[in-house]
Protein backbone atom coordinates (compact mmCIF):
# COMPACT_ATOMS: atom_id res chain seq x y z
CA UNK A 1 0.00 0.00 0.00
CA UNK A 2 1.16 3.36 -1.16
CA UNK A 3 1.11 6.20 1.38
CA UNK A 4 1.84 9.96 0.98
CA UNK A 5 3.30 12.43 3.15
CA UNK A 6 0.79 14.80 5.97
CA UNK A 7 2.06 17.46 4.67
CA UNK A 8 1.20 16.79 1.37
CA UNK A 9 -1.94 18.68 -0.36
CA UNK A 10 -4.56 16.97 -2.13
CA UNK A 11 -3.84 18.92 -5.30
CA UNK A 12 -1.32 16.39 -6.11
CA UNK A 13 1.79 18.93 -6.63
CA UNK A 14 5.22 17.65 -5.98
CA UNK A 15 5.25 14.61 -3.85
CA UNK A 16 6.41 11.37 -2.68
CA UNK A 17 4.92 8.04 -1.36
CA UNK A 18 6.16 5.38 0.13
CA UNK A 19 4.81 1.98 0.12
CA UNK A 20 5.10 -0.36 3.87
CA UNK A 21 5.44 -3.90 4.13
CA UNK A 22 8.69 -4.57 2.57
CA UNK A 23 11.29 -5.93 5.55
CA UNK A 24 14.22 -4.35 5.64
CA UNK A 25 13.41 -1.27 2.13
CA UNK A 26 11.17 1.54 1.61
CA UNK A 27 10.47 1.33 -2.12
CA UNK A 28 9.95 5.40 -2.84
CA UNK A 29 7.86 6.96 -6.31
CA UNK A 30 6.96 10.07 -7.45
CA UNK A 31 3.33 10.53 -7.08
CA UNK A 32 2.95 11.83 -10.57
CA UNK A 33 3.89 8.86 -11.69
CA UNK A 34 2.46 5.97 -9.89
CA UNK A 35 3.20 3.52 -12.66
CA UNK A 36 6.84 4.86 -13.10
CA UNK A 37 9.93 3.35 -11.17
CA UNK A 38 10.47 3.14 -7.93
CA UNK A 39 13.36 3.82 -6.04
CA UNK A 40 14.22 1.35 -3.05
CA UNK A 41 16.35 2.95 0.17
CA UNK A 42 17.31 0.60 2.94
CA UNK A 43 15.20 1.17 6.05
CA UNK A 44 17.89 2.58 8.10
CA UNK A 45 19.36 4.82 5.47
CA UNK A 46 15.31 6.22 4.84
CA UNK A 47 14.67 6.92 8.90
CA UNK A 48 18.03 8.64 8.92
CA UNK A 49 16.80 10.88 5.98
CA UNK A 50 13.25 11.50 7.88
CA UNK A 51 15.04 12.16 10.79
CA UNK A 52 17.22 14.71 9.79
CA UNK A 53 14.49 15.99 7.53
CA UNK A 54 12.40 16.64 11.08
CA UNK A 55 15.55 18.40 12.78
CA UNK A 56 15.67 20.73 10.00
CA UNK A 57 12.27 21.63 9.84
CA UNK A 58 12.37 22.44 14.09
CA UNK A 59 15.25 24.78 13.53
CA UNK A 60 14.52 27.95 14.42
């Protein structure tokens, strides 16, 4: 199952989803594009990348 981002608006614009249930990946695809490739990240590498993502956005 694809999911997309909170933040994201539902006038499509420029976002990501994500897709769960795949141990150990997070297969990644352009939501313009749902039958386009898919990039897959390894799970540690893609909650490093959220997580530094969040730090930035609490910066002052």
């Amino acid at each position: 199952m694809w999911r997309r981002s909170s933040y994201s608006n539902q006038e499509g614009g420029d976002c990501v989803e994500v897709a769960d249930g795949f141990p150990g990946v997070v297969p990644v695809r352009d939501s313009k594009a749902p039958h386009g490739p898919a990039l897959c990240f390894e799970a540690v590498s893609w909650t490093a990348f959220i997580g530094g993502l969040k730090a930035e956005h609490r910066r002052p």
